[in-house]
N, C-alpha and C. Protein backbone atom coordinates (compact mmCIF):
# COMPACT_ATOMS: atom_id res chain seq x y z
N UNK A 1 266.94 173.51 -2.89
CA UNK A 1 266.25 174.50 -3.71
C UNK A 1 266.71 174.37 -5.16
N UNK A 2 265.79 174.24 -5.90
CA UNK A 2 266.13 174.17 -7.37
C UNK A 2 267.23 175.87 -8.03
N UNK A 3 267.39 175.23 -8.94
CA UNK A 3 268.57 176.68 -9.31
C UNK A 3 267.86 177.54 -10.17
N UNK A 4 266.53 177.23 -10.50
CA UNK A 4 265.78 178.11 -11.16
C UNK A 4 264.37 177.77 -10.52
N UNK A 5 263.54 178.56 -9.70
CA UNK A 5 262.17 178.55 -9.00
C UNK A 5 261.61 179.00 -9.43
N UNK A 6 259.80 178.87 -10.35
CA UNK A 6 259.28 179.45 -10.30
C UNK A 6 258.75 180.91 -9.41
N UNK A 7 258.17 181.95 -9.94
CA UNK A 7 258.26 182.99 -10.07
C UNK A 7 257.40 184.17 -10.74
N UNK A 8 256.86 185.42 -9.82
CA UNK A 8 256.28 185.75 -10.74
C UNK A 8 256.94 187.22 -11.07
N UNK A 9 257.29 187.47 -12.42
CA UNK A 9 257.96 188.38 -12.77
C UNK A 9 257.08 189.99 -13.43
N UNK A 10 256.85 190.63 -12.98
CA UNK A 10 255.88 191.90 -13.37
C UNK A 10 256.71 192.91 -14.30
N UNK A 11 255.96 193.37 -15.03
CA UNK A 11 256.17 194.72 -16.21
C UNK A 11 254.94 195.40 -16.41
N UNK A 12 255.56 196.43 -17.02
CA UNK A 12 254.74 197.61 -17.14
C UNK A 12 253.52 196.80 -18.60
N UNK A 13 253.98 195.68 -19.18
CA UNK A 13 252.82 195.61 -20.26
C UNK A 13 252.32 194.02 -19.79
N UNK A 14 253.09 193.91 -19.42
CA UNK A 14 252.30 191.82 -19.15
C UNK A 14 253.08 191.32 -17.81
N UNK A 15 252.58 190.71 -17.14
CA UNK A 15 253.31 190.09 -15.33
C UNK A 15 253.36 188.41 -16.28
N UNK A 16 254.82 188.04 -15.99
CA UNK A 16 254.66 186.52 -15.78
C UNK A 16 254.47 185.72 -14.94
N UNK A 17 253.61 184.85 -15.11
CA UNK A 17 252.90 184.19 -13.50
C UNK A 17 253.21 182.68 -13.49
N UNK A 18 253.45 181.93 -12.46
CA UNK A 18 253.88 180.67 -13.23
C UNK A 18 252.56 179.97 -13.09
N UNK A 19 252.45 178.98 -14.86
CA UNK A 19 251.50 178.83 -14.94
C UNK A 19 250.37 177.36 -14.33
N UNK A 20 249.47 177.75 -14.33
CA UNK A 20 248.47 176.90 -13.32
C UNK A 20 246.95 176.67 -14.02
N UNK A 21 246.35 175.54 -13.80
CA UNK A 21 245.20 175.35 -14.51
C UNK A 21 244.07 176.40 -14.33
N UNK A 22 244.30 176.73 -13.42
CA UNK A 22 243.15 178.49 -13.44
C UNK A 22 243.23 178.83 -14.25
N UNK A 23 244.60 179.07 -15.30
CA UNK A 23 244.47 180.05 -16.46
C UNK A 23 244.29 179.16 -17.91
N UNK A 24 243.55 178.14 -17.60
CA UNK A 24 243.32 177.36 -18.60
C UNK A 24 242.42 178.04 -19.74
N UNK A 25 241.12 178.41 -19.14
CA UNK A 25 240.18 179.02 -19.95
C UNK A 25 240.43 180.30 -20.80
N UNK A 26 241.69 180.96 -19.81
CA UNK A 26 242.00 182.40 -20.92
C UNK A 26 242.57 181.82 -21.62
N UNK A 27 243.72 181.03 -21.54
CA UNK A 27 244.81 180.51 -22.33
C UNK A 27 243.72 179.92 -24.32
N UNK A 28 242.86 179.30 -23.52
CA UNK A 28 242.00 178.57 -24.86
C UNK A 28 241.20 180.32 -25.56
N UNK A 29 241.10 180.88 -24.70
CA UNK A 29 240.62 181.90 -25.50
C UNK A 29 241.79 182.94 -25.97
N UNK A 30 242.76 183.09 -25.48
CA UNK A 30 243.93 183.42 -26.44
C UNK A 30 244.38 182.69 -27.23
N UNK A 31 244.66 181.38 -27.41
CA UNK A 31 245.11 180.59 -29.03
C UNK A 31 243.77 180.68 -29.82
N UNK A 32 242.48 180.94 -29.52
CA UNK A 32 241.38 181.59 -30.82
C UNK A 32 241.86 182.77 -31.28
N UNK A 33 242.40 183.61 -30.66
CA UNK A 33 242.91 185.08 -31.63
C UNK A 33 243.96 184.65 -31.99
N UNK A 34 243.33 184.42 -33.76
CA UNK A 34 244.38 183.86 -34.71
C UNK A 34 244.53 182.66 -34.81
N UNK A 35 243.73 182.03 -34.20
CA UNK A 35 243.91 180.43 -34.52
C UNK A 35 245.19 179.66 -34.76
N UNK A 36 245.91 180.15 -33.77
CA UNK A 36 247.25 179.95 -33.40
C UNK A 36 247.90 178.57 -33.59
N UNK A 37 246.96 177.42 -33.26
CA UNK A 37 247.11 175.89 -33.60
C UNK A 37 246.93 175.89 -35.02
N UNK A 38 246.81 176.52 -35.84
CA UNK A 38 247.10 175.72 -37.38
C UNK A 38 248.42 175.88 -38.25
N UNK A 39 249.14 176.79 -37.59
CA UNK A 39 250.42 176.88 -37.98
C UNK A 39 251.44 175.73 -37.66
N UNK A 40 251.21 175.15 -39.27
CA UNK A 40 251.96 173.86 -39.50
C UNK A 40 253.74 173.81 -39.01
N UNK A 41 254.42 175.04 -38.81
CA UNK A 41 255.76 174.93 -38.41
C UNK A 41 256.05 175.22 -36.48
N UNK A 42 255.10 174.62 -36.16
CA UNK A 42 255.28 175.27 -34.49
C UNK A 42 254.16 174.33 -33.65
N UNK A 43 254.92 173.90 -32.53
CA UNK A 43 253.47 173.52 -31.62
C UNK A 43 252.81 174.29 -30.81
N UNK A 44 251.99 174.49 -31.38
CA UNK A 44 250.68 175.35 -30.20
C UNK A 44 249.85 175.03 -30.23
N UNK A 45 249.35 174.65 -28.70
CA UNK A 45 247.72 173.67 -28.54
C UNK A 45 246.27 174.28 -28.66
N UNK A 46 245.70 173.70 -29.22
CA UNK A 46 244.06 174.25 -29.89
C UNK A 46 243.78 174.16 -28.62
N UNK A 47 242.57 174.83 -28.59
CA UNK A 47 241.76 175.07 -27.76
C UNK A 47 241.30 173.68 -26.79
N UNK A 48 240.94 172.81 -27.16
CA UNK A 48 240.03 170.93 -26.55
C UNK A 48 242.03 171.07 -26.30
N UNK A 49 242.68 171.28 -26.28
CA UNK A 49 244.04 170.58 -25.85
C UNK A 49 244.89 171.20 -24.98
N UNK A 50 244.17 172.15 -23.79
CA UNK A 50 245.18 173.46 -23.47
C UNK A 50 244.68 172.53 -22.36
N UNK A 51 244.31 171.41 -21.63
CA UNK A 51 244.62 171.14 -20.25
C UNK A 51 245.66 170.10 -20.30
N UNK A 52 245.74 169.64 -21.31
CA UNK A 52 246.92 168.39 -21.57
C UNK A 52 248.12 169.53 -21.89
N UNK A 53 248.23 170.42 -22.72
CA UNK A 53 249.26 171.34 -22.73
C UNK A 53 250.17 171.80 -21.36
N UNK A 54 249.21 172.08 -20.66
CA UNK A 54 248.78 172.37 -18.90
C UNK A 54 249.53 171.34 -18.27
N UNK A 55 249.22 170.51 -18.23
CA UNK A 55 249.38 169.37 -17.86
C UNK A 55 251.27 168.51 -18.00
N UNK A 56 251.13 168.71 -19.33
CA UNK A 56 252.66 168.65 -19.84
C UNK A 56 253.72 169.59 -19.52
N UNK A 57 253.81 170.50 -19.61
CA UNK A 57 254.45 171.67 -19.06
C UNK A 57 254.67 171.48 -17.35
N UNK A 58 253.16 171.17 -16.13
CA UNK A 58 253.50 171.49 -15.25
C UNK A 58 254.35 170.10 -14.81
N UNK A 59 254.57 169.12 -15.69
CA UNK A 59 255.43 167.58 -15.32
C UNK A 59 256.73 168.09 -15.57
N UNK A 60 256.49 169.12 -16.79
CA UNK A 60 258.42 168.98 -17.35
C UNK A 60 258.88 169.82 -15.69
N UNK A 61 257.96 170.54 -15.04
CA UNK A 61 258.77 171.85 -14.11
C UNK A 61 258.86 170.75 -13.20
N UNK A 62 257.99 169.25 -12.74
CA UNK A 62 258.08 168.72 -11.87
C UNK A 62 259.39 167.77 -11.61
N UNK A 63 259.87 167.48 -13.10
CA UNK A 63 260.85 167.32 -13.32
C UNK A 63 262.26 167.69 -13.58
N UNK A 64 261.67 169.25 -12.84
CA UNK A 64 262.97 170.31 -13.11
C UNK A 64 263.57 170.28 -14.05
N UNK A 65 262.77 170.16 -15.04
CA UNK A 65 263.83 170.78 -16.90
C UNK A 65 263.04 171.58 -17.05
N UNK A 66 261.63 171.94 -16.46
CA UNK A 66 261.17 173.57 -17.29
C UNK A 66 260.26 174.53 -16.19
N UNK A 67 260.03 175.87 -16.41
CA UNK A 67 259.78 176.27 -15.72
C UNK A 67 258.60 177.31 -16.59
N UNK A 68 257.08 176.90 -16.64
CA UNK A 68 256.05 177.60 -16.95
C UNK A 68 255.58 178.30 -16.72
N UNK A 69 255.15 180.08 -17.66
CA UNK A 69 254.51 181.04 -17.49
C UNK A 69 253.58 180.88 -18.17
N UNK A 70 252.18 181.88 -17.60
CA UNK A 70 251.22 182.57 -18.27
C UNK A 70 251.49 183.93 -18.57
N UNK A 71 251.69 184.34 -19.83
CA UNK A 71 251.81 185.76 -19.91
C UNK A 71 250.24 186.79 -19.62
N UNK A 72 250.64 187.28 -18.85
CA UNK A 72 249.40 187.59 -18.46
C UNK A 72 248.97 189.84 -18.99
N UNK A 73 248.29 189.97 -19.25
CA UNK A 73 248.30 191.79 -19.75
C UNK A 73 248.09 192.15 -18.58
N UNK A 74 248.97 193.25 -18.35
CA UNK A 74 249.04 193.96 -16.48
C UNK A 74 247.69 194.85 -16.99
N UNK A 75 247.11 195.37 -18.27
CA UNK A 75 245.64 195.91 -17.96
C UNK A 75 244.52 195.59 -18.07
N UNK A 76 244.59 194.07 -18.09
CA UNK A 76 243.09 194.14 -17.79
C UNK A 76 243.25 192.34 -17.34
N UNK A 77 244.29 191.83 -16.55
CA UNK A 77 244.75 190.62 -16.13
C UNK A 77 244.07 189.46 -16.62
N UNK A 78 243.56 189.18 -18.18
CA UNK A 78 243.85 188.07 -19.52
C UNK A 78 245.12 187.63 -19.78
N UNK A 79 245.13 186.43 -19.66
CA UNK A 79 246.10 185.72 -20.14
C UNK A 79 246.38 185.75 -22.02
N UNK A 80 247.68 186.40 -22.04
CA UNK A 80 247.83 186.80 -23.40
C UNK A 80 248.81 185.35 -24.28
N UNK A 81 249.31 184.14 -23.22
CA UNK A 81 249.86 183.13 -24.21
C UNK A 81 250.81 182.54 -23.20
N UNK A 82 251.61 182.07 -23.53
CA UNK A 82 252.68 181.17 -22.67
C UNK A 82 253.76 181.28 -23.18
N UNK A 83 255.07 181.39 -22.28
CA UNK A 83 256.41 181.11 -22.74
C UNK A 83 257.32 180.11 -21.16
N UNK A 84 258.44 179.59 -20.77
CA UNK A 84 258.85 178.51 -20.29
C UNK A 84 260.45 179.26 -20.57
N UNK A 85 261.17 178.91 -19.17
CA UNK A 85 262.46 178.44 -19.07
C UNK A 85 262.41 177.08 -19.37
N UNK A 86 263.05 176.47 -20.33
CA UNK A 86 263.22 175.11 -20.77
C UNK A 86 264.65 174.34 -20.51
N UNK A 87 264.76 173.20 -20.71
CA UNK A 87 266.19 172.33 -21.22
C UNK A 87 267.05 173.25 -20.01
N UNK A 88 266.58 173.34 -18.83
CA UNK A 88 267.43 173.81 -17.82
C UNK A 88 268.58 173.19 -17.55
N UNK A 89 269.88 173.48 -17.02
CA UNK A 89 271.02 172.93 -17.26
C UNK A 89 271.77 173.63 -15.86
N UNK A 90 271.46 173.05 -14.81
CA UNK A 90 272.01 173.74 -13.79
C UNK A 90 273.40 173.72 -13.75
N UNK A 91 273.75 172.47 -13.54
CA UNK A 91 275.21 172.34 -13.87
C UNK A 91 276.49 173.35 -14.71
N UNK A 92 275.78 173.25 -15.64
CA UNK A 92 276.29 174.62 -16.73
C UNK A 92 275.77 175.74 -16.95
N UNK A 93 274.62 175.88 -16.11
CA UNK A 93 274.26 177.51 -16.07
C UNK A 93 273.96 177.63 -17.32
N UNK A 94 272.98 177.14 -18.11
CA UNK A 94 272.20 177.27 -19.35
C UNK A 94 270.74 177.31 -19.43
N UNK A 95 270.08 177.94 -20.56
CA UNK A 95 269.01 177.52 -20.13
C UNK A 95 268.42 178.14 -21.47
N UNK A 96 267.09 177.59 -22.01
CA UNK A 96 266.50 178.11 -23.11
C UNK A 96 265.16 178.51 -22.77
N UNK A 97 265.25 179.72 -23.51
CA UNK A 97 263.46 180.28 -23.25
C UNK A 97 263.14 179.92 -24.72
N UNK A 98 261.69 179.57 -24.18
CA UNK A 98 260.83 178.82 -25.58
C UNK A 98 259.79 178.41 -25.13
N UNK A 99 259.48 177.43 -26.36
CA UNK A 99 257.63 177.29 -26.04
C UNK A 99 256.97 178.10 -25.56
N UNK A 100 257.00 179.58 -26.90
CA UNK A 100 256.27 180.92 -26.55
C UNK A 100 255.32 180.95 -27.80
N UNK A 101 254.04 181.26 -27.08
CA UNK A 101 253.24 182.30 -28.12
C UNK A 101 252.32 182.85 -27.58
N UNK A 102 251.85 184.00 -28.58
CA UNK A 102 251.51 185.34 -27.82
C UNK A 102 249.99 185.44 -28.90
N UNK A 103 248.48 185.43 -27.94
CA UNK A 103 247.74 185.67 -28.89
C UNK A 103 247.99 186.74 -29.94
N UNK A 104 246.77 186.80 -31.55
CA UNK A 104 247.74 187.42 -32.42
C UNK A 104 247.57 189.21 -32.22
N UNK A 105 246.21 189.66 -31.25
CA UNK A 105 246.29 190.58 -31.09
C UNK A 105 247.52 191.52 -30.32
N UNK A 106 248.08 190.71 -29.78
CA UNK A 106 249.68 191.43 -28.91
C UNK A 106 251.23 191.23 -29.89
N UNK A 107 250.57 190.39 -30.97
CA UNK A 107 251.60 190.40 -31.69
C UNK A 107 252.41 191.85 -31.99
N UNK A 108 253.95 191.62 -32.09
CA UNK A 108 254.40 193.01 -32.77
C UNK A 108 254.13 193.66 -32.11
N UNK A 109 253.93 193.81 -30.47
CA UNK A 109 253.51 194.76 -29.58
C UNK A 109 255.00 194.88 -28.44
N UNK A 110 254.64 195.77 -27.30
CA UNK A 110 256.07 195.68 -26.59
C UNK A 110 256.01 194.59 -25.55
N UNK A 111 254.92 194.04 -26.03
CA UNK A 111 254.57 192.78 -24.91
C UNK A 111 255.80 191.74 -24.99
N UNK A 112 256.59 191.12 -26.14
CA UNK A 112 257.53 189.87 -26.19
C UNK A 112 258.82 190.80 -26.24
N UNK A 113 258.61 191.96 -26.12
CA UNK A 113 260.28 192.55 -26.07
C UNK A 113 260.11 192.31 -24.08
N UNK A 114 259.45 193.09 -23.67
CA UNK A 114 259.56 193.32 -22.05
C UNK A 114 259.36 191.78 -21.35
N UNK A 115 258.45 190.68 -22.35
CA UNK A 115 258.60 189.69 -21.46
C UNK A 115 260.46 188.79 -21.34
N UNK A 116 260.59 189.26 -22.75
CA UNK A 116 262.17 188.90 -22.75
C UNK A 116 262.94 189.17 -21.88
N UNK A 117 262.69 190.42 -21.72
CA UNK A 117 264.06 191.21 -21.16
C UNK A 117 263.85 191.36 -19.28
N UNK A 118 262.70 190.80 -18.93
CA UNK A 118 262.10 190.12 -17.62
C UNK A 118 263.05 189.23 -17.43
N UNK A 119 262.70 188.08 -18.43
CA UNK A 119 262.99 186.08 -18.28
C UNK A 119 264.70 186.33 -18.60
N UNK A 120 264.85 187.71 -19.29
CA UNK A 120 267.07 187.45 -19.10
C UNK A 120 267.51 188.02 -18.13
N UNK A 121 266.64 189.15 -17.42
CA UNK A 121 267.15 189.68 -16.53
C UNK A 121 267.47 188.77 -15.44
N UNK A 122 266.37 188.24 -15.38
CA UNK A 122 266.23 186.93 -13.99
C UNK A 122 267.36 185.48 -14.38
N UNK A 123 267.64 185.61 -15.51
CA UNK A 123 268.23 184.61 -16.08
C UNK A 123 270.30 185.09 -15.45
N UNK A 124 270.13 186.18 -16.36
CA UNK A 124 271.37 185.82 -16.10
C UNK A 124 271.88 187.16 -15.05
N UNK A 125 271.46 187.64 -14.17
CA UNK A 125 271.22 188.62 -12.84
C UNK A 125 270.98 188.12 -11.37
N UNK A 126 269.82 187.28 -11.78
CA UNK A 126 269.13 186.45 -10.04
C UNK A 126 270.41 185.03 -10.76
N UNK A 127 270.34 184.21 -11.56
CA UNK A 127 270.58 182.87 -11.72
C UNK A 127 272.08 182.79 -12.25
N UNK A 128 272.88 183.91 -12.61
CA UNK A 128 273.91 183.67 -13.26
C UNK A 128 274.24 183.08 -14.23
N UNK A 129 273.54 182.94 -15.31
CA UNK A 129 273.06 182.19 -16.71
C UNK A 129 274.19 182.48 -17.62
N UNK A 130 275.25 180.92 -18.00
CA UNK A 130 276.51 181.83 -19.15
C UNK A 130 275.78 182.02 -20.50
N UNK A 131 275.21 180.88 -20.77
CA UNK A 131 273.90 181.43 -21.89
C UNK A 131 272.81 181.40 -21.82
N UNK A 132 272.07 181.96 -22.70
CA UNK A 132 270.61 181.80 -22.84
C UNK A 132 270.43 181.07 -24.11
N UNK A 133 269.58 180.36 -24.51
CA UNK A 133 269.19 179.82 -25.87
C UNK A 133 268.10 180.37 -26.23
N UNK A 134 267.47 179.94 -27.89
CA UNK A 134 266.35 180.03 -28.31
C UNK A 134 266.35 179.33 -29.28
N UNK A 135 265.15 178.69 -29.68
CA UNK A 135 264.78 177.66 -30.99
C UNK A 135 264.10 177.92 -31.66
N UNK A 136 263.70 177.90 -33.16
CA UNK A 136 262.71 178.01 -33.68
C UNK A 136 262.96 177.66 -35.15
N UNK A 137 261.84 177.16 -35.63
CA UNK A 137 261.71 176.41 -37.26
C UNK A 137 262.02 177.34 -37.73
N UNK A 138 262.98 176.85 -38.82
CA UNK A 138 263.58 177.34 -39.76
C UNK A 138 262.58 178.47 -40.64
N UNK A 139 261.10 177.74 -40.90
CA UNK A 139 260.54 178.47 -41.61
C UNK A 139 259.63 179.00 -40.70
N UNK A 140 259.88 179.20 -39.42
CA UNK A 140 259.01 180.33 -38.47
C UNK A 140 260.02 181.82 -38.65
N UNK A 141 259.63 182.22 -40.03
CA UNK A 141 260.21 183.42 -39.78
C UNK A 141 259.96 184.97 -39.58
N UNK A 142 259.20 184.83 -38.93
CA UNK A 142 258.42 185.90 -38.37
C UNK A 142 259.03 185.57 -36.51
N UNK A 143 259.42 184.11 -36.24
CA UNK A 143 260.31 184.45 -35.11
C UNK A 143 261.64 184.32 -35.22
N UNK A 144 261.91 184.09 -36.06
CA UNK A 144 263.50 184.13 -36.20
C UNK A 144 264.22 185.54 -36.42
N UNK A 145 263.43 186.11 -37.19
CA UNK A 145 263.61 187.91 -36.98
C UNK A 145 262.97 188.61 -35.65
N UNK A 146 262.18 187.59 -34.85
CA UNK A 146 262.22 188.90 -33.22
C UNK A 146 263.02 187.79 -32.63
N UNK A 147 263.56 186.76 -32.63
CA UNK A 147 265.01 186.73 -31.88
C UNK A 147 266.23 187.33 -32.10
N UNK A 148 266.26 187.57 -33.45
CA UNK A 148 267.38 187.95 -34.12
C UNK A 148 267.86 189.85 -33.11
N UNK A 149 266.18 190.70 -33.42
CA UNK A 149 265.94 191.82 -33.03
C UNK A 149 266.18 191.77 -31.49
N UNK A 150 266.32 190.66 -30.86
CA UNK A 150 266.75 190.79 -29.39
C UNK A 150 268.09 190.94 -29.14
N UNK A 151 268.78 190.43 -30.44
CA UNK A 151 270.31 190.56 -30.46
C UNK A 151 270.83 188.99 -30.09
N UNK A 152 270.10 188.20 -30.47
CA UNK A 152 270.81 186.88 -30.15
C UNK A 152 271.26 186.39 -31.60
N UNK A 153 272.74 185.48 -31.30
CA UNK A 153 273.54 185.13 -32.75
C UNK A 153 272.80 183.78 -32.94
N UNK A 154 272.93 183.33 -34.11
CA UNK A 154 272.54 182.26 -34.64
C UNK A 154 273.39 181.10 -34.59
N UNK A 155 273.39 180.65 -33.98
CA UNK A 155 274.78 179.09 -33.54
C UNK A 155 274.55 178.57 -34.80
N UNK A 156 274.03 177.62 -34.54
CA UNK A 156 273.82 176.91 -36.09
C UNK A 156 272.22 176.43 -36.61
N UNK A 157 271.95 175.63 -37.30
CA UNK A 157 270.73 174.79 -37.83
C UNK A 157 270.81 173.43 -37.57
N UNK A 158 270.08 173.12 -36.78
CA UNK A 158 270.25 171.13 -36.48
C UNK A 158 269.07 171.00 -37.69
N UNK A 159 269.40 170.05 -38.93
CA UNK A 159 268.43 169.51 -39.96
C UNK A 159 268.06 168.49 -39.50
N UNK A 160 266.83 168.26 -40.02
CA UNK A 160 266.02 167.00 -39.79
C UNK A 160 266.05 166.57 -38.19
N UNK A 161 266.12 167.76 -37.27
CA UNK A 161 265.56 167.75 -35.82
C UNK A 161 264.77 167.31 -35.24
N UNK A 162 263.12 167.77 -35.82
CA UNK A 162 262.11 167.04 -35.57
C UNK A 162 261.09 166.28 -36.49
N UNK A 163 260.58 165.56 -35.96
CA UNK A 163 259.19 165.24 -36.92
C UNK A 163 257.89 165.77 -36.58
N UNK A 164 257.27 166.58 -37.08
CA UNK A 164 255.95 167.16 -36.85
C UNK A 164 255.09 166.58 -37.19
N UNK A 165 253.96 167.04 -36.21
CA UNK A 165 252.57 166.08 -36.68
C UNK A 165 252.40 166.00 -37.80
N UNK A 166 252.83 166.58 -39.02
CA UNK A 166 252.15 166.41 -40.16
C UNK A 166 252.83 165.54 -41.16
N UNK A 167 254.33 165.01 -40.69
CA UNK A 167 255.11 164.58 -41.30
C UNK A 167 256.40 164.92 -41.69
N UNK A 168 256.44 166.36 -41.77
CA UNK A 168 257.54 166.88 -42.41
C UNK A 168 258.78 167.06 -41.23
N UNK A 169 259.69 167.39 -41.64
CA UNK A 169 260.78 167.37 -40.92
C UNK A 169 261.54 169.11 -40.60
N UNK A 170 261.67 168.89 -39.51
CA UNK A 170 261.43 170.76 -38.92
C UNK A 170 263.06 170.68 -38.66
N UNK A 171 263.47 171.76 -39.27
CA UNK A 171 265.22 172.12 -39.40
C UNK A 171 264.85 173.65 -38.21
N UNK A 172 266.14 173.02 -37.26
CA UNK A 172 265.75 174.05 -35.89
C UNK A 172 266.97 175.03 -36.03
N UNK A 173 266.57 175.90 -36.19
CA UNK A 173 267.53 177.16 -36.14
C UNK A 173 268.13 177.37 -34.59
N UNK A 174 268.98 177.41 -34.04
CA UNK A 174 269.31 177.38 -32.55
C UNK A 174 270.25 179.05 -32.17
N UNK A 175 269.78 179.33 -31.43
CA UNK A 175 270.45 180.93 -31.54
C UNK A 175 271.09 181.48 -29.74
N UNK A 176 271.87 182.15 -29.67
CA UNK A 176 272.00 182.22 -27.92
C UNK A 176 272.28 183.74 -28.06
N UNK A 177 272.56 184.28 -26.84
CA UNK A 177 272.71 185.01 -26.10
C UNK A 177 273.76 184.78 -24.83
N UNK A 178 275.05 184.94 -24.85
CA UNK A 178 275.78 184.56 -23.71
C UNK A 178 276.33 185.91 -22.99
N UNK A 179 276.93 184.93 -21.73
CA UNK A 179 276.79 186.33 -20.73
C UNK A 179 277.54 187.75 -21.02
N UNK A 180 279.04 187.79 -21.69
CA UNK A 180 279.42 189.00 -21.94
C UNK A 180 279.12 189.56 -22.84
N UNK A 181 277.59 188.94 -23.64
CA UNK A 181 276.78 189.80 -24.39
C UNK A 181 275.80 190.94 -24.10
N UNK A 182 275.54 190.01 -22.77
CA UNK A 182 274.13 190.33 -21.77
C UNK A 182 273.96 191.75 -21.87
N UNK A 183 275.07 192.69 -20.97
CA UNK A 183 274.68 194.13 -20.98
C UNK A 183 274.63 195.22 -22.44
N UNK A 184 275.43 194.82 -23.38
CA UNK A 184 274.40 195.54 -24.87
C UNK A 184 272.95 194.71 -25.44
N UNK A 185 272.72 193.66 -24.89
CA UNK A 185 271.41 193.31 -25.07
C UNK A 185 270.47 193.81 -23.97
N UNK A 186 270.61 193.93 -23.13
CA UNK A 186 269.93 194.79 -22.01
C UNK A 186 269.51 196.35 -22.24
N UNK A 187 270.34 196.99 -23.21
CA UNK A 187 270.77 198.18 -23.22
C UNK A 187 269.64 198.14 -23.92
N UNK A 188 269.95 197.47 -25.34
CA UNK A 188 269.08 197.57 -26.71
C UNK A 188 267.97 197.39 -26.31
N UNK A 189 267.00 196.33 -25.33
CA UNK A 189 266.03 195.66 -25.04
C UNK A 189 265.01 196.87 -24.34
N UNK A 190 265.97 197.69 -23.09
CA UNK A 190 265.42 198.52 -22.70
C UNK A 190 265.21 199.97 -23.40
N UNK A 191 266.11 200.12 -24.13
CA UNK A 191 265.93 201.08 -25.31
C UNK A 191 264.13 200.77 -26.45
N UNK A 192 264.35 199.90 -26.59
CA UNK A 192 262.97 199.55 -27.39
C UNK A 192 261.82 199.35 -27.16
N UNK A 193 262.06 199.39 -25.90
CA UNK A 193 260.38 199.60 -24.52
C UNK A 193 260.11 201.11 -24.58
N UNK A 194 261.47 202.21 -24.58
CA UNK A 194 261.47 203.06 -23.91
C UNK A 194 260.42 204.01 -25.30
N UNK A 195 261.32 203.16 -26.39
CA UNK A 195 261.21 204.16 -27.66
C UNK A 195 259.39 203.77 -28.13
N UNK A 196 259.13 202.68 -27.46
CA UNK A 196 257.51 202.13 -27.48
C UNK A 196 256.73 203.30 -26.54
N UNK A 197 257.13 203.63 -26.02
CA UNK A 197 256.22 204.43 -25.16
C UNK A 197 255.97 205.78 -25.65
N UNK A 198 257.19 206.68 -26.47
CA UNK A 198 257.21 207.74 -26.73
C UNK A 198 256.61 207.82 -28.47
């Protein structure tokens, strides 16, 4: 048995489902709200490219380094975007959540706090996880402040990390969450659902 199994994880605003070409067609109609593929600092697949996206993702899980969701809205069951246990690390009990985005109508909603605090619960509760990771371009900073707001520290910046389709060179901000952090990030996480509701 793998040390991390797909899974489907439910909340009160979005269920994570692991993901499958059925949800191909919502998926292409969630990266249109907001046209999510033109943001030059991040990969997210256009619309003509969400079965190869599909496709890639369900090889990395076949290869046990990742493990793919559809975020799905528990009201009215549309697929609202994708996020992945990644760079799994059984051995060391690591693991990074990433390769997330959330069409732009759920943006800033309690949808990426509760799917978080789902994918750590299971992380480091069911799996015993000493850290969690997260990545993101330097100049994605609109996510570098909702990781930050989850309470994860900033390790360091790997420069000149990647090369992006367009040429330029993507400086990866790398940030964790480790385990005797876990329960004041739990605290905070569920605090900010709670304070969403009222």
């Amino acid at each position: 048995m793998a040390w991390i199994d797909p899974i489907i994880l439910q909340g009160e605003y979005a269920s994570l489902e692991p993901l499958s070409f059925e949800h191909e067609s919502g998926l292409q109609d969630a990266v249109r709200d907001g046209d999510l593929w033109k943001l030059w600092y991040t990969f997210i697949p256009e619309p003509g490219k969400m079965h190869q996206e599909i496709e890639r993702r369900l090889a990395l899980q076949a290869a046990g380094v990742m493990i793919p969701f559809t975020v799905i809205d528990s009201k009215n069951g549309k697929p609202l975007g994708m996020t992945t246990y990644m760079n799994i690390d059984a051995p060391n009990r690591r693991l990074e959540i990433g390769s997330t985005w959330y069409r732009a109508s759920s943006q800033r909603t309690a949808v990426n706090t509760e799917c978080k605090l789902m994918l750590l619960t299971h992380a480091f509760e069911r799996n015993d996880c000493i850290a969690v990771e997260f990545r993101t371009s330097f100049f994605n900073h609109q996510s570098r402040r909702g990781i930050e707001r989850l309470g994860a520290k900033l390790d360091g910046i790997l420069r000149n990390h990647t090369i992006m389709p367009n040429g330029t060179y993507r400086d990866q901000c790398v940030y964790s969450i480790i385990e005797s952090e876990w329960p004041g990030v739990k605290a905070h996480l569920t605090f900010q659902i709670e304070r969403h509701k009222s």
